[in-house]
C-alpha atoms as a PDB file:
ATOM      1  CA  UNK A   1      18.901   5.168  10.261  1.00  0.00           C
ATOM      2  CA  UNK A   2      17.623   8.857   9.402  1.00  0.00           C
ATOM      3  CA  UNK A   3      14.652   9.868  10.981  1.00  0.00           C
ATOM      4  CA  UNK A   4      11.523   8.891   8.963  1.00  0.00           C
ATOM      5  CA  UNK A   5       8.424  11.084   8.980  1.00  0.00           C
ATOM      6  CA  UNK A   6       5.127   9.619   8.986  1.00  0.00           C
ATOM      7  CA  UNK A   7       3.052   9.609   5.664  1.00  0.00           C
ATOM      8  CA  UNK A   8      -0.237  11.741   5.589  1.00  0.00           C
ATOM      9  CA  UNK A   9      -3.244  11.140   2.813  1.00  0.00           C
ATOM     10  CA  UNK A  10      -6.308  12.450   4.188  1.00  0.00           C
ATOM     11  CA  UNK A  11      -9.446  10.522   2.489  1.00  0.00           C
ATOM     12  CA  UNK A  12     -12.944  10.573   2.128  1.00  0.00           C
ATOM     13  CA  UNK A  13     -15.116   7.331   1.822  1.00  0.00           C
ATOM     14  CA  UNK A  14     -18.317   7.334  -0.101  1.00  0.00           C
ATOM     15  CA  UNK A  15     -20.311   4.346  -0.456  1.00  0.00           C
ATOM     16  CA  UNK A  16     -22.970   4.904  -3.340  1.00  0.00           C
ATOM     17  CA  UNK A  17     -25.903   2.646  -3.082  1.00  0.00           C
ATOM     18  CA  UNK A  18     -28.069   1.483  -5.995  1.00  0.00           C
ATOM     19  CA  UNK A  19     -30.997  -0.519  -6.515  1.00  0.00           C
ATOM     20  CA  UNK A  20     -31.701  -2.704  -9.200  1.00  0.00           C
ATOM     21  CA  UNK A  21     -34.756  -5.033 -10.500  1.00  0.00           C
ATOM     22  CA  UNK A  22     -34.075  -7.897 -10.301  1.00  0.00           C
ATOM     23  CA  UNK A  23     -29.999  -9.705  -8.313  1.00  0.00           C
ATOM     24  CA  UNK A  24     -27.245  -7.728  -9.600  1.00  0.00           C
ATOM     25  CA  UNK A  25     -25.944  -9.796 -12.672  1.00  0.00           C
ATOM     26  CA  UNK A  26     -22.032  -8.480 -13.057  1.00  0.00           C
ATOM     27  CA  UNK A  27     -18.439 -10.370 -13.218  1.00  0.00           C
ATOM     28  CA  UNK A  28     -17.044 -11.768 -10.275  1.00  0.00           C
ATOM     29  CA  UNK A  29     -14.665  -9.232 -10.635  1.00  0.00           C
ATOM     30  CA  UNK A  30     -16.378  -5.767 -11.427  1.00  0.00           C
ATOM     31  CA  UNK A  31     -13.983  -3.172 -11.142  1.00  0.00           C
ATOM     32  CA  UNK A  32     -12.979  -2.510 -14.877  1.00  0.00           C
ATOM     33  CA  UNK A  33     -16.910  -2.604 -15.838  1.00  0.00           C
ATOM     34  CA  UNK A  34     -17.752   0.456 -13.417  1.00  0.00           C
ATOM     35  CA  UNK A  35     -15.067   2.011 -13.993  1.00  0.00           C
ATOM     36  CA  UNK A  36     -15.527   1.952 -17.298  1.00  0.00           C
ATOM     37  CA  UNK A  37     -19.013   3.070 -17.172  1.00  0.00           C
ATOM     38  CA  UNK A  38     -18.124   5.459 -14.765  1.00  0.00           C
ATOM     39  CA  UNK A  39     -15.431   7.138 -17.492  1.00  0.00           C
ATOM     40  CA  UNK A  40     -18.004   7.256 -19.905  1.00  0.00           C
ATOM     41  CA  UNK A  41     -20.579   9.045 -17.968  1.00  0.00           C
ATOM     42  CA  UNK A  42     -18.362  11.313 -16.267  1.00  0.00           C
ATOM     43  CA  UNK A  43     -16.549  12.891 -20.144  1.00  0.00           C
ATOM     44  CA  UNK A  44     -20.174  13.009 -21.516  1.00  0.00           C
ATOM     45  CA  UNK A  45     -21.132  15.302 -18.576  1.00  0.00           C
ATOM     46  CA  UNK A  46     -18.655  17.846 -18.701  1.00  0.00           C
ATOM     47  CA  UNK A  47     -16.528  17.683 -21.875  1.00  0.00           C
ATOM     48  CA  UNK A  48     -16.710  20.486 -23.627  1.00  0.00           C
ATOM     49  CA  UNK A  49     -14.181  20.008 -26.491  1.00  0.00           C
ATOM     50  CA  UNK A  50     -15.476  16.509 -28.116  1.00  0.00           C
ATOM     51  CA  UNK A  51     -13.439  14.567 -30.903  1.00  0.00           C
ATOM     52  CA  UNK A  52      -9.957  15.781 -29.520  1.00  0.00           C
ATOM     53  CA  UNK A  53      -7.721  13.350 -26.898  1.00  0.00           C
ATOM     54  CA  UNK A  54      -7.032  14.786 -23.572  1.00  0.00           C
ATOM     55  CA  UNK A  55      -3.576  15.349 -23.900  1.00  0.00           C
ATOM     56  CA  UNK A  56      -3.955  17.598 -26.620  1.00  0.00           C
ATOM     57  CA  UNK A  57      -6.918  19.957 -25.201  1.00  0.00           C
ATOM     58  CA  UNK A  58      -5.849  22.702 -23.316  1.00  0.00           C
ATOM     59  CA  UNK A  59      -8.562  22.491 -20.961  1.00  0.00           C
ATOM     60  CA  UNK A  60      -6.466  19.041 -19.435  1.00  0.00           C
ATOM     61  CA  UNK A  61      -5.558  20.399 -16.285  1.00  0.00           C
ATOM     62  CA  UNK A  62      -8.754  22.116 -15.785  1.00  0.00           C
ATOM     63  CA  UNK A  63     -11.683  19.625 -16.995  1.00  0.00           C
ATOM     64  CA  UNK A  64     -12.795  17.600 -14.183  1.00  0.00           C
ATOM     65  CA  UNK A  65     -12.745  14.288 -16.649  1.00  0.00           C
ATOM     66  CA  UNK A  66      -9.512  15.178 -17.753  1.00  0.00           C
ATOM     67  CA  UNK A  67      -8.183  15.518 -14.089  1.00  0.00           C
ATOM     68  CA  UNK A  68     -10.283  12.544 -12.468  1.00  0.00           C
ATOM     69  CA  UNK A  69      -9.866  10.184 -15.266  1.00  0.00           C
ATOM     70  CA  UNK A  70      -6.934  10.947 -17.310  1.00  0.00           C
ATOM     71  CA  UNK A  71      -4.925  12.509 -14.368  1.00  0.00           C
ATOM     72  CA  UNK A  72      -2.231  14.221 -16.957  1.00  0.00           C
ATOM     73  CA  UNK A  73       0.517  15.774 -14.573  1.00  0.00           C
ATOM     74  CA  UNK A  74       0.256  19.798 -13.595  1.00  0.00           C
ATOM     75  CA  UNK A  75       2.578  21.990 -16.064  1.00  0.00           C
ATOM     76  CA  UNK A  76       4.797  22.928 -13.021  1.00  0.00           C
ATOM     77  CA  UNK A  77       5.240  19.226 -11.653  1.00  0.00           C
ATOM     78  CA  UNK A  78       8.338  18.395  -9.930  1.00  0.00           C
ATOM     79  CA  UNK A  79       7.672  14.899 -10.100  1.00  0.00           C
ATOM     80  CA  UNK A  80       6.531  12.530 -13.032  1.00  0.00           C
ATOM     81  CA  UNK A  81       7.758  14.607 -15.878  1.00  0.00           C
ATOM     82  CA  UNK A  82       8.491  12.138 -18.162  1.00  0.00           C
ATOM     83  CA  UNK A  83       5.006  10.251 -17.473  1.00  0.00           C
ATOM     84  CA  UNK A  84       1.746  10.857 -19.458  1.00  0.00           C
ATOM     85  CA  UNK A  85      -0.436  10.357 -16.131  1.00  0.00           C
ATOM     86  CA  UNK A  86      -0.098  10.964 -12.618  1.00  0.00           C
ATOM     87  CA  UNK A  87      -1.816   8.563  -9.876  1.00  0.00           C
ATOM     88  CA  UNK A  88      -5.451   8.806 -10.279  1.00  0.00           C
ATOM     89  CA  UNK A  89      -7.379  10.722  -7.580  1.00  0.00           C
ATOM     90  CA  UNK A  90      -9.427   7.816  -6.363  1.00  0.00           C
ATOM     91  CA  UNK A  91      -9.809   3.908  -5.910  1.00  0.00           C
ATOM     92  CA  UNK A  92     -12.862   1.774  -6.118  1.00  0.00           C
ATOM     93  CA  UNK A  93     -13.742  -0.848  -3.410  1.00  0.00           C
ATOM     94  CA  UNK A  94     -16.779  -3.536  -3.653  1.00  0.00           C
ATOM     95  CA  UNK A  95     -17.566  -4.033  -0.118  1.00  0.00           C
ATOM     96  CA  UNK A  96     -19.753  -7.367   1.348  1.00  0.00           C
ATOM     97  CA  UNK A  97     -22.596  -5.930   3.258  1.00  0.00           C
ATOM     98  CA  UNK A  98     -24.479  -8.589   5.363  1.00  0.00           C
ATOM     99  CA  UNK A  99     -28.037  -8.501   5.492  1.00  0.00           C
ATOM    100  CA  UNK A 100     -28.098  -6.611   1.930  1.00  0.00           C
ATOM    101  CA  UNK A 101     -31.172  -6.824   0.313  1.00  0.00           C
ATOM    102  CA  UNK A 102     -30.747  -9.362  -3.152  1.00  0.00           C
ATOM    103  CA  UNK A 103     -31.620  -6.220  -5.369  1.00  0.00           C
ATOM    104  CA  UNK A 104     -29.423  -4.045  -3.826  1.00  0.00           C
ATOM    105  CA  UNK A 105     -25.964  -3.473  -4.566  1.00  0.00           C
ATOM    106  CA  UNK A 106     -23.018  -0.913  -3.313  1.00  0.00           C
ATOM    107  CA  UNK A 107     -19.433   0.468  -4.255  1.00  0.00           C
ATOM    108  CA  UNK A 108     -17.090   2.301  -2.381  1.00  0.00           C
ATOM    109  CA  UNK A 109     -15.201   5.490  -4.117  1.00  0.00           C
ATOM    110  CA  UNK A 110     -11.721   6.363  -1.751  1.00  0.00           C
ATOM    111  CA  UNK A 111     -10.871   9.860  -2.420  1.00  0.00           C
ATOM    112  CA  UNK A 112      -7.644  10.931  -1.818  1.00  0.00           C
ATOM    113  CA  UNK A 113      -7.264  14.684  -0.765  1.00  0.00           C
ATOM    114  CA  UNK A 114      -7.813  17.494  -3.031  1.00  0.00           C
ATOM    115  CA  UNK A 115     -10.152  14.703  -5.185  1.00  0.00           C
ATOM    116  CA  UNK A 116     -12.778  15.607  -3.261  1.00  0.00           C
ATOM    117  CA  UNK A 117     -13.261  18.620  -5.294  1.00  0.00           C
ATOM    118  CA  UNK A 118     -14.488  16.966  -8.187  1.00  0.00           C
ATOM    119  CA  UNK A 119     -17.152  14.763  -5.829  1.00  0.00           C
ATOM    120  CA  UNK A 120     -20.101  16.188  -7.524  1.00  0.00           C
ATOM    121  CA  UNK A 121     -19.154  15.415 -10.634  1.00  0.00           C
ATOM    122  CA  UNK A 122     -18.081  11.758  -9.230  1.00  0.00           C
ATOM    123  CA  UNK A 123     -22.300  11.474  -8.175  1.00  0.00           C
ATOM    124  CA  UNK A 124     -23.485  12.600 -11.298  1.00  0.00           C
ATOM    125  CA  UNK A 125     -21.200  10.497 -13.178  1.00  0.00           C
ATOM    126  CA  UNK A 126     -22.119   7.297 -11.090  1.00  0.00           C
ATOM    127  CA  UNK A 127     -25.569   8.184 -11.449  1.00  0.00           C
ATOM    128  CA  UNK A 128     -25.124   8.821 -15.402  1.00  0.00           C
ATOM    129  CA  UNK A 129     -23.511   5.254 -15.402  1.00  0.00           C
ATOM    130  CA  UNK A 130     -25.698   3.043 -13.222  1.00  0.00           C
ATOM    131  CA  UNK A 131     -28.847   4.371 -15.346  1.00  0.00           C
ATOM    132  CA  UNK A 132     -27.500   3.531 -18.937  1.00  0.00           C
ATOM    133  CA  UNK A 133     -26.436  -0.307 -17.832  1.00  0.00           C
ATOM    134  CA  UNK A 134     -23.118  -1.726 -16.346  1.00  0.00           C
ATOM    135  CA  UNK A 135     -21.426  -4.828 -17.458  1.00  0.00           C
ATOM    136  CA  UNK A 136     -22.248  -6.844 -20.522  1.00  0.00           C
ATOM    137  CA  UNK A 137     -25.925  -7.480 -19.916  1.00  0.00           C
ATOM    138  CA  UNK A 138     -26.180  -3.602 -19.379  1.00  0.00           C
ATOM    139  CA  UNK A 139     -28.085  -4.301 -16.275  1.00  0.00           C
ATOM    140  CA  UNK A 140     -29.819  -0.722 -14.728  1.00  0.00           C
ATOM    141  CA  UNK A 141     -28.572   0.409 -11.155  1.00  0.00           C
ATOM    142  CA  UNK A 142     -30.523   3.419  -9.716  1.00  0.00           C
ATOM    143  CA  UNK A 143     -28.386   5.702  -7.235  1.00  0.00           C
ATOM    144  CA  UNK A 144     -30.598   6.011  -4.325  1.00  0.00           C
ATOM    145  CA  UNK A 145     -28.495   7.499  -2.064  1.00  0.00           C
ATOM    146  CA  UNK A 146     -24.377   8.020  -1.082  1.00  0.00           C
ATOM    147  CA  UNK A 147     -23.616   7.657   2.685  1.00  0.00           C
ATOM    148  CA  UNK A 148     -20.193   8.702   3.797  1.00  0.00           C
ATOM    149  CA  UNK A 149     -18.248   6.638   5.853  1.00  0.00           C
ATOM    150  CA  UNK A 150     -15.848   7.055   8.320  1.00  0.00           C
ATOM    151  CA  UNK A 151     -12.710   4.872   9.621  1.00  0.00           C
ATOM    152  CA  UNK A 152     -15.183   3.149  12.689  1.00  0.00           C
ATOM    153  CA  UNK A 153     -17.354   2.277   9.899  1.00  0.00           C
ATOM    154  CA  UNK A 154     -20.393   4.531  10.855  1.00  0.00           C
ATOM    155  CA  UNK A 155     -22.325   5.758   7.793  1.00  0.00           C
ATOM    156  CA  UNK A 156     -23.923   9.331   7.551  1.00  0.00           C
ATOM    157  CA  UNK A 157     -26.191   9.980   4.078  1.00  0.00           C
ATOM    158  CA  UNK A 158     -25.204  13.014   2.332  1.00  0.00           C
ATOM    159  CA  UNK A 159     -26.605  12.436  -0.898  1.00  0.00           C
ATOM    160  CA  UNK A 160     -30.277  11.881  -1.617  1.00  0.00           C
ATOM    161  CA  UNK A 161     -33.229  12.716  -3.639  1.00  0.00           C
ATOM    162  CA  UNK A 162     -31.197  14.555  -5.758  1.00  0.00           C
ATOM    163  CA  UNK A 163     -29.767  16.702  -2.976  1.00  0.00           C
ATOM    164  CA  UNK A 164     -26.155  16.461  -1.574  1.00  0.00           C
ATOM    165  CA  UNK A 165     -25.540  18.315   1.959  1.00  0.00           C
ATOM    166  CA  UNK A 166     -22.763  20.225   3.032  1.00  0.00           C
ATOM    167  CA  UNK A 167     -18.822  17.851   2.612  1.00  0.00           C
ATOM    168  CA  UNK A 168     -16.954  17.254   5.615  1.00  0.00           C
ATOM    169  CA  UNK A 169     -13.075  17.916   4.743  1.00  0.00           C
ATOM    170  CA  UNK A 170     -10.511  15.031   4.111  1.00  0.00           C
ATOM    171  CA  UNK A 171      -9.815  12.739   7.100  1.00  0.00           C
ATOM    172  CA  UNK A 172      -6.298  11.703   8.327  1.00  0.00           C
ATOM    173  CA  UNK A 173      -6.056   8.291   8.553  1.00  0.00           C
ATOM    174  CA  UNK A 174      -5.319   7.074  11.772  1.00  0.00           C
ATOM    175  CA  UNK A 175      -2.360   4.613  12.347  1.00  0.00           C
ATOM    176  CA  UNK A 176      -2.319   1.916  15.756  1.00  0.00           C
ATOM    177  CA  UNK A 177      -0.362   1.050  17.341  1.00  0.00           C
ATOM    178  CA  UNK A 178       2.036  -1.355  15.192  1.00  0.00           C
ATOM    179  CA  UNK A 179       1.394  -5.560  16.524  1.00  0.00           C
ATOM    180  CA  UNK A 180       3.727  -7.764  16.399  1.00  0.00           C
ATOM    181  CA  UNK A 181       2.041  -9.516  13.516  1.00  0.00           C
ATOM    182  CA  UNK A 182       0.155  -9.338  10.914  1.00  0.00           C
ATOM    183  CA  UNK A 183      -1.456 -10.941   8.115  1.00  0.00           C
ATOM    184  CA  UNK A 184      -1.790  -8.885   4.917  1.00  0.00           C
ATOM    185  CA  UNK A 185      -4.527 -10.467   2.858  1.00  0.00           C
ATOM    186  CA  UNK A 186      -4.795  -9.788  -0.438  1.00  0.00           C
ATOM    187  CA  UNK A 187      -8.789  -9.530  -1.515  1.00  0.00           C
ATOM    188  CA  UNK A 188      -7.991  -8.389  -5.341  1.00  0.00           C
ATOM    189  CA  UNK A 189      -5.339  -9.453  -7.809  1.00  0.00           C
ATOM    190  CA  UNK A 190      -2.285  -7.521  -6.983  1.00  0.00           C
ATOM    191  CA  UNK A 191      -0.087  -6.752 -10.179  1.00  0.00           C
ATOM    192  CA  UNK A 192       3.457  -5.600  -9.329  1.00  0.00           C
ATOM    193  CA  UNK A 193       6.169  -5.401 -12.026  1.00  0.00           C
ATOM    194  CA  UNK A 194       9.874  -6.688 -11.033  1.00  0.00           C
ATOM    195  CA  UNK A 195      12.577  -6.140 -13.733  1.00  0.00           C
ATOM    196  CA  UNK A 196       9.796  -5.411 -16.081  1.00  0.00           C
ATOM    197  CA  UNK A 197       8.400  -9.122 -15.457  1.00  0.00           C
ATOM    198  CA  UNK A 198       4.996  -9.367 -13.361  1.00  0.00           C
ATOM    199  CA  UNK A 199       5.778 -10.400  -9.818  1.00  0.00           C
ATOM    200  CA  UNK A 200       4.399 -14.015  -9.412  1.00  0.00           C
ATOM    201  CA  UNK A 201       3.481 -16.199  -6.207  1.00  0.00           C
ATOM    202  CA  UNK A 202       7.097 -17.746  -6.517  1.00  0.00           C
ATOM    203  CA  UNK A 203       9.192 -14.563  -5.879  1.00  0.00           C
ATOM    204  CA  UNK A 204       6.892 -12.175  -4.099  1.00  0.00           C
ATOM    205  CA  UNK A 205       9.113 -10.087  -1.752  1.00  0.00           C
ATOM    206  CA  UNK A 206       8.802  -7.601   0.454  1.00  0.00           C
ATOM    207  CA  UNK A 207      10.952  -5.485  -1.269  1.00  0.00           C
ATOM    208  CA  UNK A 208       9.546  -4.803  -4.464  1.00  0.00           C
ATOM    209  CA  UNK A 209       5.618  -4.792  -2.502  1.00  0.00           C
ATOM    210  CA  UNK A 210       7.047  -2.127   0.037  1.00  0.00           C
ATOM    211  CA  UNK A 211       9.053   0.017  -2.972  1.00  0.00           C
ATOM    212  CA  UNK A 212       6.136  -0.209  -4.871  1.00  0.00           C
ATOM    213  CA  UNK A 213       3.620   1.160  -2.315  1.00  0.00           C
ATOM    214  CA  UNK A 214       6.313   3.936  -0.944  1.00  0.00           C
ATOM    215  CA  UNK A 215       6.245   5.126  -4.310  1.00  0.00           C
ATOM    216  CA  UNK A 216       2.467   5.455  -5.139  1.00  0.00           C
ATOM    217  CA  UNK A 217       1.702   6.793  -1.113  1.00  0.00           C
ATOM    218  CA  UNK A 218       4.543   9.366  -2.149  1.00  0.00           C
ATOM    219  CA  UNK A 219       2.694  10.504  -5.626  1.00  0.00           C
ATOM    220  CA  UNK A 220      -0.505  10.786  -3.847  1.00  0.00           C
ATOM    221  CA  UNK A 221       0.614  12.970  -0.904  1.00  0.00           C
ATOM    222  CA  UNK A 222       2.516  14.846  -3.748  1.00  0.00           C
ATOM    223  CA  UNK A 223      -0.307  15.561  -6.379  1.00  0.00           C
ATOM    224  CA  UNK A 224      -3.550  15.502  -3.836  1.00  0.00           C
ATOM    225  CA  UNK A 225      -2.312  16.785  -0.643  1.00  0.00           C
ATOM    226  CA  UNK A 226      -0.982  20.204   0.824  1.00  0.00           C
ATOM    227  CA  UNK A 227       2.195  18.070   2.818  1.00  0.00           C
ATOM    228  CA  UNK A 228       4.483  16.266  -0.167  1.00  0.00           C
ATOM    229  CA  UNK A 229       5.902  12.920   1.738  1.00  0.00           C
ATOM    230  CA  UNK A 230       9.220  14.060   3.362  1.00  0.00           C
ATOM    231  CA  UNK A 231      11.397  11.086   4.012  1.00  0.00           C
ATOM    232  CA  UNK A 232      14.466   8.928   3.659  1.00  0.00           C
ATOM    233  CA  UNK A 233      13.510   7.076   0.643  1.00  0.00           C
ATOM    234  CA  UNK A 234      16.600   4.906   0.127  1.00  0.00           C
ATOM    235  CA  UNK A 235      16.996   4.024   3.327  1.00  0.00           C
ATOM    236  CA  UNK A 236      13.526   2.631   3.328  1.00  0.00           C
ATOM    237  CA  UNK A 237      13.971   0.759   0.157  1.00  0.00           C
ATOM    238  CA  UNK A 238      17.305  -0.387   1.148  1.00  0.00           C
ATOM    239  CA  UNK A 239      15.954  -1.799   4.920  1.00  0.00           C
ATOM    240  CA  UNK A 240      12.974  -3.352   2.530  1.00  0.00           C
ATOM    241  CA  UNK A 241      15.162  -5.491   0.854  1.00  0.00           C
ATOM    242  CA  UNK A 242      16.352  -7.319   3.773  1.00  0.00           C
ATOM    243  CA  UNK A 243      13.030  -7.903   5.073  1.00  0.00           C
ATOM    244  CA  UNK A 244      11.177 -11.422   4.790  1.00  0.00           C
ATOM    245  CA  UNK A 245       7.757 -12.793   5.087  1.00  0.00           C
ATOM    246  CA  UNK A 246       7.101 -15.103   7.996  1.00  0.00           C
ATOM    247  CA  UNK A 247       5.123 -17.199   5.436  1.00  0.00           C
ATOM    248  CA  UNK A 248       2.413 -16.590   2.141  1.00  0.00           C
ATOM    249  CA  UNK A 249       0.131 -18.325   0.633  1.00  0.00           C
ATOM    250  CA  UNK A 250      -0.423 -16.343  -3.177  1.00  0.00           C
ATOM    251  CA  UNK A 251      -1.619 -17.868  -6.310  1.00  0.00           C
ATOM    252  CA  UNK A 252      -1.823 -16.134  -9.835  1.00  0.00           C
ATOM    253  CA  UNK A 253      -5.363 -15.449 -10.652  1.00  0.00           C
ATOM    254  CA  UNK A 254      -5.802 -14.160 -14.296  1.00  0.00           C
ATOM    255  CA  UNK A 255      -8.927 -12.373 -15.764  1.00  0.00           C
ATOM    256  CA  UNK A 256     -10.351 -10.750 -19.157  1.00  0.00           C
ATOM    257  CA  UNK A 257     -11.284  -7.047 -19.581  1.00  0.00           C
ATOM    258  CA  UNK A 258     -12.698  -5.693 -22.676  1.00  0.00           C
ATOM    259  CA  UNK A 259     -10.921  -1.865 -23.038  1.00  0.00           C
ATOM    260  CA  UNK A 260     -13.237   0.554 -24.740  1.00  0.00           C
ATOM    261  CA  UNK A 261     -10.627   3.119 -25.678  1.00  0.00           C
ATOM    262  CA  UNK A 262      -8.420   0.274 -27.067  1.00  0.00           C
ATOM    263  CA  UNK A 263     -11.483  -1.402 -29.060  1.00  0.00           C
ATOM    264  CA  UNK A 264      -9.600  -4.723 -27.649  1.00  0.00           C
ATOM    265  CA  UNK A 265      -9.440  -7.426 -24.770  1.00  0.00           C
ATOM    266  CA  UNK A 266      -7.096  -7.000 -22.071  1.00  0.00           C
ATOM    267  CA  UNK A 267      -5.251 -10.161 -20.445  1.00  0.00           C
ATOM    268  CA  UNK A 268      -4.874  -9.182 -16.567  1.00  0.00           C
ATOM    269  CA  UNK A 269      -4.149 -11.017 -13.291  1.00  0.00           C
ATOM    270  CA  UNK A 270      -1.946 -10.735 -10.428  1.00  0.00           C
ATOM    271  CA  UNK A 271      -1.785 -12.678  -7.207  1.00  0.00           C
ATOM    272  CA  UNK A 272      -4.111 -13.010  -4.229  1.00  0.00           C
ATOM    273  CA  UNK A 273      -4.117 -14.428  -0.946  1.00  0.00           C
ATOM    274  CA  UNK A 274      -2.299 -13.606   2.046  1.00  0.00           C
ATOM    275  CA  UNK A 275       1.548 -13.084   3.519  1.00  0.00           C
ATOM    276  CA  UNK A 276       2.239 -13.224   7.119  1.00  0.00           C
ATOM    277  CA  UNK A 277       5.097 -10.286   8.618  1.00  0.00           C
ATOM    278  CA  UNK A 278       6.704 -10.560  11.635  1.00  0.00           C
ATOM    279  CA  UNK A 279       6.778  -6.609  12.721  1.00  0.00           C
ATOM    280  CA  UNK A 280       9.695  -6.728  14.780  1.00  0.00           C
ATOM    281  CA  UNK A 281      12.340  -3.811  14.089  1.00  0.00           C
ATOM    282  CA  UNK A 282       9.882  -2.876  11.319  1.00  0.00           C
ATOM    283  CA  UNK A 283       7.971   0.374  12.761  1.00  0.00           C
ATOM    284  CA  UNK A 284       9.545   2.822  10.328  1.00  0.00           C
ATOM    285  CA  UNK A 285       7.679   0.471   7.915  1.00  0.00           C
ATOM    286  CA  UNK A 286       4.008   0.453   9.614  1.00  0.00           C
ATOM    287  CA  UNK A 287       2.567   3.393   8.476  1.00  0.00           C
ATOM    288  CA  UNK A 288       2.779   3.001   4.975  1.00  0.00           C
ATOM    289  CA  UNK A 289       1.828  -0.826   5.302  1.00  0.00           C
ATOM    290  CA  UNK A 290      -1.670   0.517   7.415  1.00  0.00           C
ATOM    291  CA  UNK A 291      -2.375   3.580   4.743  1.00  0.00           C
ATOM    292  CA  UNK A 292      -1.856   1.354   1.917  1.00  0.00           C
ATOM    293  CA  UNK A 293      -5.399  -0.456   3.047  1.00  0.00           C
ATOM    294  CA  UNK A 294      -6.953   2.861   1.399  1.00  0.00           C
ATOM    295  CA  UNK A 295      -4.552   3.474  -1.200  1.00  0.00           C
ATOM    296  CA  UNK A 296      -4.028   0.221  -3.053  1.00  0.00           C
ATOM    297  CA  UNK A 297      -1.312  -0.630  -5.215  1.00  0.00           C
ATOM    298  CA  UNK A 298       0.251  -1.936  -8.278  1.00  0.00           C
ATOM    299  CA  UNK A 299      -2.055  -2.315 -11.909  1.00  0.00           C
ATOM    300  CA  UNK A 300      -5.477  -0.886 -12.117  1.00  0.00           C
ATOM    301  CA  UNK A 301      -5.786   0.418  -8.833  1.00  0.00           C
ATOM    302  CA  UNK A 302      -8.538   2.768  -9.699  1.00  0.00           C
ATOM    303  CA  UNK A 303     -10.776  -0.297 -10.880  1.00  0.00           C
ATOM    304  CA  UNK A 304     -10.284  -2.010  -7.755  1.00  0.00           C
ATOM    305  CA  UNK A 305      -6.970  -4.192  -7.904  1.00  0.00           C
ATOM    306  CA  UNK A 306      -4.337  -4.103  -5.560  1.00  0.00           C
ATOM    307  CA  UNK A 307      -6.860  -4.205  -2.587  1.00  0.00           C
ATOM    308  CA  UNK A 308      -5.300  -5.530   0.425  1.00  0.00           C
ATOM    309  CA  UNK A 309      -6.390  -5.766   4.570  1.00  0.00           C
ATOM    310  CA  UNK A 310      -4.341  -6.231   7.530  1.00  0.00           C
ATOM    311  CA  UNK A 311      -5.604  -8.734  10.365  1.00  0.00           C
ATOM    312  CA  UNK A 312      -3.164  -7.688  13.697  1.00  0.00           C
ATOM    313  CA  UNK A 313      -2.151 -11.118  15.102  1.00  0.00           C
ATOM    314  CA  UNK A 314       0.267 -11.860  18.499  1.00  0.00           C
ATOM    315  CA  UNK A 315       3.394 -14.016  17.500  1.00  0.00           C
ATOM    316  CA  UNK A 316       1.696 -16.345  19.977  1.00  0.00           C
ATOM    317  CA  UNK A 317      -1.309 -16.907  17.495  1.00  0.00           C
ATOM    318  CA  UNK A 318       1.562 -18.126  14.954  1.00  0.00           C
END
């Protein structure tokens, strides 16, 4: 098999912290409501040209709401020339945080690379957002303060009180050493397209998870990074085929957004739960299965969806 190179998205982690008046009152799911919010706020702040869709305005590739939010693909793009939108520069995670006071809530924003240029606008946005009301009771969240957080899970403040200190660069994501197990748990509905059908509990396969994610880590290095993802594609995809979960245990899990662009509601789901991999022979596969954690994949990533952690297990534990 051709040598593989390993894939490289550096990230930042931000966790923005809000208080609100009384227990957060929002969906069980909440990803499409912040986001939404979250678009709003951010194309009020620095729009310039209102009444006119992105894709027309010839500011696209240089408004921060345009890039952030609409992600239209550069002019001079060797990739995705045919699509209206590249990968979006960041992902949304709602993390559990023990000891969390009721009236206190937190999000995580992932940014991937070169999206940490637009980070002040991100706080702003957030901030825009949280004070006008999320979700349909348009419950208040006050920013109080964004902590940056690193891959050991120690938190360092850099925005507060209306100040925001000095941005530590992108960091590399660092891979372990591969198990020989693992358990890949999926924590939000992950919505994968196979033959232009959605990929149910019934026939998920490695295959078209592992295409799927190769794909979107290659877009990402592409579009946000300074090192494009240099490696033998269809071998990958063709070894992924043969590959086979050691067991899963996936349901289909459907859900309701309302899109404000569309003026309609949106019928979404995917499939949660958790698949179990024998690693064996599968190290040219590792890497992208570890980044992915970070990256997400499939529908709606950038609400949240597609969210997935590995547990490293010992055939032994089996």
């Amino acid at each position: 098999m051709t040598t593989i190179s390993q894939p490289n998205i550096p990230i930042n982690i931000y966790r923005f912290c809000f208080k609100t008046d009384s227990r957060p009152r929002l969906p069980d799911f909440p990803g499409s409501a912040w986001r939404g919010a979250f678009g709003h706020a951010l194309k009020k702040t620095v729009c310039v040209v209102r009444n006119q869709a992105c894709n027309q305005c010839m500011l696209k590739n240089a408004c921060a709401y345009s890039i952030v939010f609409e992600t239209p693909p550069p002019t001079n793009t060797e990739k995705m020339r045919k699509y209206t939108a590249a990968p979006h520069p960041f992902v949304l995670q709602f993390p559990v945080i023990a000891g969390q006071a009721s009236t206190s809530y937190s999000l995580d924003v992932i940014l991937f690379g070169h999206g940490q240029r637009y980070f002040p606008y991100i706080v702003h946005a957030f901030k825009l957002a949280g004070q006008h009301g999320i979700g349909g009771r348009q419950q208040v969240f006050n920013l109080e303060r964004v902590d940056e957080i690193n891959q050991r899970g120690e938190a360092e403040t850099i925005f507060e009180d209306g100040a925001l200190n000095p941005l530590k660069p992108p960091e590399k994501i660092v891979i372990p050493l591969m198990p020989q197990q693992i358990k890949i748990t999926f924590h939000t509905q992950l919505r994968l397209k196979q033959d232009n059908k959605n990929l149910g509990a019934p026939g998920f396969n490695f295959g078209t998870f592992f295409n799927i994610l190769l794909r979107r880590i290659s877009m990402i290095s592409y579009f946000y990074t300074d090192s494009p993802l240099e490696t033998d594609f269809a071998a990958l995809t063709a070894k992924a085929r043969t590959v086979q979960f050691s067991s899963q245990q996936l349901d289909w899990y459907d859900w309701t957004r309302y899109s404000s662009r569309q003026q309609t509601e949106i019928i979404m789901g995917g499939v949660m739960g958790f698949v179990e991999l024998s690693m064996q022979d599968l190290e040219d596969f590792w890497p992208y299965l570890w980044l992915g954690q970070w990256t997400h994949l499939g529908k709606g990533t950038s609400m949240g969806m597609g969210a997935y952690q590995i547990e490293m297990t010992s055939l032994s534990n089996t």
